[in-house]
N, C-alpha and C. Protein backbone atom coordinates (compact mmCIF):
# COMPACT_ATOMS: atom_id res chain seq x y z
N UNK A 1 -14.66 -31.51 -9.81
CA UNK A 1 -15.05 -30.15 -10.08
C UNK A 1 -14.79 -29.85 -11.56
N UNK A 2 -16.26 -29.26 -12.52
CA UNK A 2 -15.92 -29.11 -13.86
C UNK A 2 -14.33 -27.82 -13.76
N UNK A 3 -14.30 -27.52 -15.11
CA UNK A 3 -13.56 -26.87 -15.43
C UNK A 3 -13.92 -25.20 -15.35
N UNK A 4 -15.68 -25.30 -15.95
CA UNK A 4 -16.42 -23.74 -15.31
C UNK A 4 -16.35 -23.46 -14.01
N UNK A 5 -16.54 -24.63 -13.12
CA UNK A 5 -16.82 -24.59 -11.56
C UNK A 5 -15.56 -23.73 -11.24
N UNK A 6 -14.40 -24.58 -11.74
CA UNK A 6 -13.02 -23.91 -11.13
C UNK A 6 -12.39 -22.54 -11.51
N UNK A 7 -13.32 -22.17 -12.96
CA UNK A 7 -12.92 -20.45 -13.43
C UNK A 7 -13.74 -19.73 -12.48
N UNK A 8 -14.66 -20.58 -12.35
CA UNK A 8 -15.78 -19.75 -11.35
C UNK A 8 -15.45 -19.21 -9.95
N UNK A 9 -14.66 -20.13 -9.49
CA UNK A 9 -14.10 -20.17 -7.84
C UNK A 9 -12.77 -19.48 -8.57
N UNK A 10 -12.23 -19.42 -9.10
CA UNK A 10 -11.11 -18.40 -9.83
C UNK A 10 -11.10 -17.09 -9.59
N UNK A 11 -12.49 -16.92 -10.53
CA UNK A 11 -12.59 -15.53 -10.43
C UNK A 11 -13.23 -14.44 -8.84
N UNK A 12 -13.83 -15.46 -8.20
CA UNK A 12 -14.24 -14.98 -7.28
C UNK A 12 -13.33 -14.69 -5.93
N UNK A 13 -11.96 -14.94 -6.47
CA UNK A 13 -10.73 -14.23 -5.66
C UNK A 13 -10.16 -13.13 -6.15
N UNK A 14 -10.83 -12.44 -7.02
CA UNK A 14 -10.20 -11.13 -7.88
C UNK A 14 -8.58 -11.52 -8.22
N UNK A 15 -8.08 -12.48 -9.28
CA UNK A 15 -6.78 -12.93 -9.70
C UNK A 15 -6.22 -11.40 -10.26
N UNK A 16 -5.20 -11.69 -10.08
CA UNK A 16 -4.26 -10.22 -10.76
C UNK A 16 -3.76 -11.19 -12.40
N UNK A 17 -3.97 -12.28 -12.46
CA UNK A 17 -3.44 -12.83 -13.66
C UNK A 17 -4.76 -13.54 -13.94
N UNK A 18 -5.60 -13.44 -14.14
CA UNK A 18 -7.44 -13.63 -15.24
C UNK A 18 -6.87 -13.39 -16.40
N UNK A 19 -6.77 -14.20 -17.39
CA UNK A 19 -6.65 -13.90 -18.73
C UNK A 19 -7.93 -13.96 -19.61
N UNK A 20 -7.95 -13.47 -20.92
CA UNK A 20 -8.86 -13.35 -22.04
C UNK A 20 -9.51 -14.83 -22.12
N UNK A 21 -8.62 -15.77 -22.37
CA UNK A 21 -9.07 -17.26 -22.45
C UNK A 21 -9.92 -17.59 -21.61
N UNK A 22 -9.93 -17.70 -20.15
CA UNK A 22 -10.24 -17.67 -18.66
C UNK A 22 -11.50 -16.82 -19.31
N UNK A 23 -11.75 -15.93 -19.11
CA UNK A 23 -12.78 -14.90 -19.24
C UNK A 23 -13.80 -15.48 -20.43
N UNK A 24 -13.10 -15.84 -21.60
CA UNK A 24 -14.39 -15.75 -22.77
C UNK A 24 -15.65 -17.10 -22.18
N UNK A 25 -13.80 -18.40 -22.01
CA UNK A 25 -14.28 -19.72 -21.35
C UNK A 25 -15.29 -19.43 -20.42
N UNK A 26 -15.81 -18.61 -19.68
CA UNK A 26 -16.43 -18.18 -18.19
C UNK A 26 -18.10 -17.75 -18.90
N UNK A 27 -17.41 -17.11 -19.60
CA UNK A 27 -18.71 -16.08 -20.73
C UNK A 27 -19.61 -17.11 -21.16
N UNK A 28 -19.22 -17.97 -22.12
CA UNK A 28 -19.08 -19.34 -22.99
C UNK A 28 -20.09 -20.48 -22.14
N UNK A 29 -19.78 -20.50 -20.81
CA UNK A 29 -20.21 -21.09 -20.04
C UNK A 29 -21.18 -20.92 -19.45
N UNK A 30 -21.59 -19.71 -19.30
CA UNK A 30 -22.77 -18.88 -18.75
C UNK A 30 -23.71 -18.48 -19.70
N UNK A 31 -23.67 -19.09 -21.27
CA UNK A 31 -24.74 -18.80 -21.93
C UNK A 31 -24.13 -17.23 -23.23
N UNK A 32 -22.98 -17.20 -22.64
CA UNK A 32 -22.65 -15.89 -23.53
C UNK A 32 -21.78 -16.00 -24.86
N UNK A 33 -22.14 -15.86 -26.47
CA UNK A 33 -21.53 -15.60 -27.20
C UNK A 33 -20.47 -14.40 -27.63
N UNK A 34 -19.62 -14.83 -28.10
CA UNK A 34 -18.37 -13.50 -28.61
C UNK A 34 -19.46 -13.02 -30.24
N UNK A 35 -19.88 -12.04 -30.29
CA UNK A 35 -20.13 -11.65 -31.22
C UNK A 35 -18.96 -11.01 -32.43
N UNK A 36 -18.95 -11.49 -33.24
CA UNK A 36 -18.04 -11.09 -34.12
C UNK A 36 -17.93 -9.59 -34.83
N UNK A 37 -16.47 -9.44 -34.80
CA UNK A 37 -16.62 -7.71 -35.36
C UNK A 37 -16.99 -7.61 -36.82
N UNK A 38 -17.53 -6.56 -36.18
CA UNK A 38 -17.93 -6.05 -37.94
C UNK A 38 -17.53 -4.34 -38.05
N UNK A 39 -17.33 -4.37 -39.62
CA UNK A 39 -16.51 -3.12 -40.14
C UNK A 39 -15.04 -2.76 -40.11
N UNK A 40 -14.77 -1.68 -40.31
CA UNK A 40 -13.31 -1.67 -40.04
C UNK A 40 -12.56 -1.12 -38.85
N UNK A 41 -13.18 -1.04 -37.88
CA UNK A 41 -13.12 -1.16 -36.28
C UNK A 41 -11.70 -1.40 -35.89
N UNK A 42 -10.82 -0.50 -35.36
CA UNK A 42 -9.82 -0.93 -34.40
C UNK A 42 -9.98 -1.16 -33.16
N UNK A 43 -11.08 -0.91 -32.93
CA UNK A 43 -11.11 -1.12 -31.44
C UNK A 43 -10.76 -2.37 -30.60
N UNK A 44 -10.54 -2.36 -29.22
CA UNK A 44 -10.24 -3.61 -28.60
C UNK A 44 -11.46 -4.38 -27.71
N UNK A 45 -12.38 -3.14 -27.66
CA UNK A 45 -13.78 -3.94 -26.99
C UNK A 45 -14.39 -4.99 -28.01
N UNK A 46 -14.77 -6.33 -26.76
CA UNK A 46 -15.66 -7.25 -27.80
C UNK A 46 -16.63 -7.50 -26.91
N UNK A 47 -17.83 -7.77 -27.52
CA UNK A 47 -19.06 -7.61 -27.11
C UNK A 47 -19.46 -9.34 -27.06
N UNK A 48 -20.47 -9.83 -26.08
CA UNK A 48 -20.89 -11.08 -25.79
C UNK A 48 -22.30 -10.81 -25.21
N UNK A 49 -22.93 -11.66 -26.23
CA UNK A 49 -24.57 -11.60 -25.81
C UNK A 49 -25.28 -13.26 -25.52
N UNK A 50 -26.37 -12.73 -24.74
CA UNK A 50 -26.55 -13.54 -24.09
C UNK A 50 -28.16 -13.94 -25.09
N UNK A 51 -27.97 -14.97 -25.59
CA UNK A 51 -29.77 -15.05 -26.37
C UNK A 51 -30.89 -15.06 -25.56
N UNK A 52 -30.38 -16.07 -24.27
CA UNK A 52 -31.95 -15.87 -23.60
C UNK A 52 -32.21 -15.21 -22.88
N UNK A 53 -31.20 -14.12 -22.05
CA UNK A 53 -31.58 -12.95 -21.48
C UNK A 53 -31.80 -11.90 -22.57
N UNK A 54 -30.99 -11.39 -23.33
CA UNK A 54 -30.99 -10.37 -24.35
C UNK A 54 -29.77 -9.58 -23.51
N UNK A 55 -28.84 -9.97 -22.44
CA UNK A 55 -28.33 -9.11 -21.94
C UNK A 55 -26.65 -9.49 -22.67
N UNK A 56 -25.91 -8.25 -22.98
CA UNK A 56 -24.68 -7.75 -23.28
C UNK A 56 -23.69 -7.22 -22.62
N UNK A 57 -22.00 -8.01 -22.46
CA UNK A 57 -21.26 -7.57 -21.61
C UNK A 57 -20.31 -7.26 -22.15
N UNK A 58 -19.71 -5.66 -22.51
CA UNK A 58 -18.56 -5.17 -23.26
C UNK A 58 -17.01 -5.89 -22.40
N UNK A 59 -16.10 -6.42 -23.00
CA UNK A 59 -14.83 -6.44 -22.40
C UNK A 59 -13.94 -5.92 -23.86
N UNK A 60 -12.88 -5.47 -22.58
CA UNK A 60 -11.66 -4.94 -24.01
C UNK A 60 -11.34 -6.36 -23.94
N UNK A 61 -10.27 -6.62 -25.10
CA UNK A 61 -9.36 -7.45 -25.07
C UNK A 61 -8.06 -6.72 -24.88
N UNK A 62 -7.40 -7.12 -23.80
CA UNK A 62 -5.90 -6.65 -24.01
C UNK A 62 -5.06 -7.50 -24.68
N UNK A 63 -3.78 -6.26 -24.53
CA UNK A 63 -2.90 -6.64 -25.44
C UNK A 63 -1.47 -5.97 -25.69
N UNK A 64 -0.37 -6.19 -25.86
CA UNK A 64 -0.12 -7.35 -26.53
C UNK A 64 -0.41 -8.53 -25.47
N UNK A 65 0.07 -8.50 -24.35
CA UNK A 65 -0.68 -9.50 -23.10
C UNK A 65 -1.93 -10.16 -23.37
N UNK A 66 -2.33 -11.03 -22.44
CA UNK A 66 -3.46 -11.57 -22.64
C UNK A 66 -4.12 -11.57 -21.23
N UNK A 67 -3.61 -10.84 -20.00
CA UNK A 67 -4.17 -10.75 -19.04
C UNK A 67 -5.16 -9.62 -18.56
N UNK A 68 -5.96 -9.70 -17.95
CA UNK A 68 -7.16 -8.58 -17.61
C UNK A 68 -6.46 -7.55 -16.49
N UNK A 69 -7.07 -6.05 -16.80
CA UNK A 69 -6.78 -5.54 -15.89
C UNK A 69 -7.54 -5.97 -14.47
N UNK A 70 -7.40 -5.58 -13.20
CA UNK A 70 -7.76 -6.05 -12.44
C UNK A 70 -9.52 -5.58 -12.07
N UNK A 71 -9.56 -4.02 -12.47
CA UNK A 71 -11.06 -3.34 -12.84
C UNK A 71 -11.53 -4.44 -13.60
N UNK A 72 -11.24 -4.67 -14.66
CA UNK A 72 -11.92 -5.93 -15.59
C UNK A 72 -12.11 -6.78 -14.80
N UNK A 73 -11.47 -7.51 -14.17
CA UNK A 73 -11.85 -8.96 -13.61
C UNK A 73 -13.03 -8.37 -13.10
N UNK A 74 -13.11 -7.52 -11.48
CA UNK A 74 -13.89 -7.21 -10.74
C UNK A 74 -15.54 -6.74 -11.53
N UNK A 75 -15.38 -6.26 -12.66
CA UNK A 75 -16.64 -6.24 -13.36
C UNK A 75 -17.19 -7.00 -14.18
N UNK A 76 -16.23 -7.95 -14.48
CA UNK A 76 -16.97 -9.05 -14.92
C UNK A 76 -17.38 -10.57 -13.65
N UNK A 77 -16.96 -10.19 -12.61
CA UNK A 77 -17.03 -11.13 -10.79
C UNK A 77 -18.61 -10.12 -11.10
N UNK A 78 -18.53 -8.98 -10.96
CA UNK A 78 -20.30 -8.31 -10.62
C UNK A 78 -20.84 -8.51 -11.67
N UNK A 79 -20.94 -8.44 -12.99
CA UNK A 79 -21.85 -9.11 -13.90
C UNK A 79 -22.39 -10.38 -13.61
N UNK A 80 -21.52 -11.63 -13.71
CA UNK A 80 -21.77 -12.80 -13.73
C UNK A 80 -22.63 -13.11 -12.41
N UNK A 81 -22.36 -12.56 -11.34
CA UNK A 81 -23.01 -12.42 -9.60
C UNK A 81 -24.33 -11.71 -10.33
N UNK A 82 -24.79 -10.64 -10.75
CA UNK A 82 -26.00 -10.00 -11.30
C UNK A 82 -26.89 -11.37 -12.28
N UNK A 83 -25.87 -11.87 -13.14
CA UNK A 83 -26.93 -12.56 -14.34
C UNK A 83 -26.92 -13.93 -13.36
N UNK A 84 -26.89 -14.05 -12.35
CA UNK A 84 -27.19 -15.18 -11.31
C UNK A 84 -25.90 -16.46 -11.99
N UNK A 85 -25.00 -16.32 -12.47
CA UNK A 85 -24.21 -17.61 -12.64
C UNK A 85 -23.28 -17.73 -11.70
N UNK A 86 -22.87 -16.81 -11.06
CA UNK A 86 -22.11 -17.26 -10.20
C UNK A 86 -22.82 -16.64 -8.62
N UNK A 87 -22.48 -17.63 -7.45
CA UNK A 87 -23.46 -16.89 -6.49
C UNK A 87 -22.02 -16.09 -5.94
N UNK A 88 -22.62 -15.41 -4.80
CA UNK A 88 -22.21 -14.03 -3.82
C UNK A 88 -21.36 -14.88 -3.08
């Protein structure tokens, strides 16, 4: 089993410990770039686009931690289920 396969079956148990790494790796895998910030932005949302859909998925990054809230996981489990990479 790759290493996507197993974030994949990961995430589809709603983990209380999904981290940022876990998540981008998942993104990364599914066709999605971290777009880089621009300006002088504090913010913690980072944005990942997808070239051959045209479709975009906001996540914060937390912090100081590196783990997702658990809302986060669960909306990024229904994104990835929507852009067909992971099935139901």
């Amino acid at each position: 089993m790759s290493k996507l396969a197993k974030l994949k079956a990961r995430l589809k148990t709603c983990p209380k410990d999904f981290t940022w790494d876990e998540a981008t790796t998942l993104l990364e895998g599914c066709g999605f770039n971290l777009v880089p910030k621009t300006g002088p932005s504090k913010a913690s949302h980072r944005r990942f686009f997808n070239e051959k859909t045209g479709r975009v998925f906001m996540l914060a990054r937390p912090h100081p931690e590196s783990t997702l809230k658990l809302y986060m996981v669960k909306n990024l489990l229904s994104f990835l289920i929507e852009e067909g990479c992971i099935d139901e």
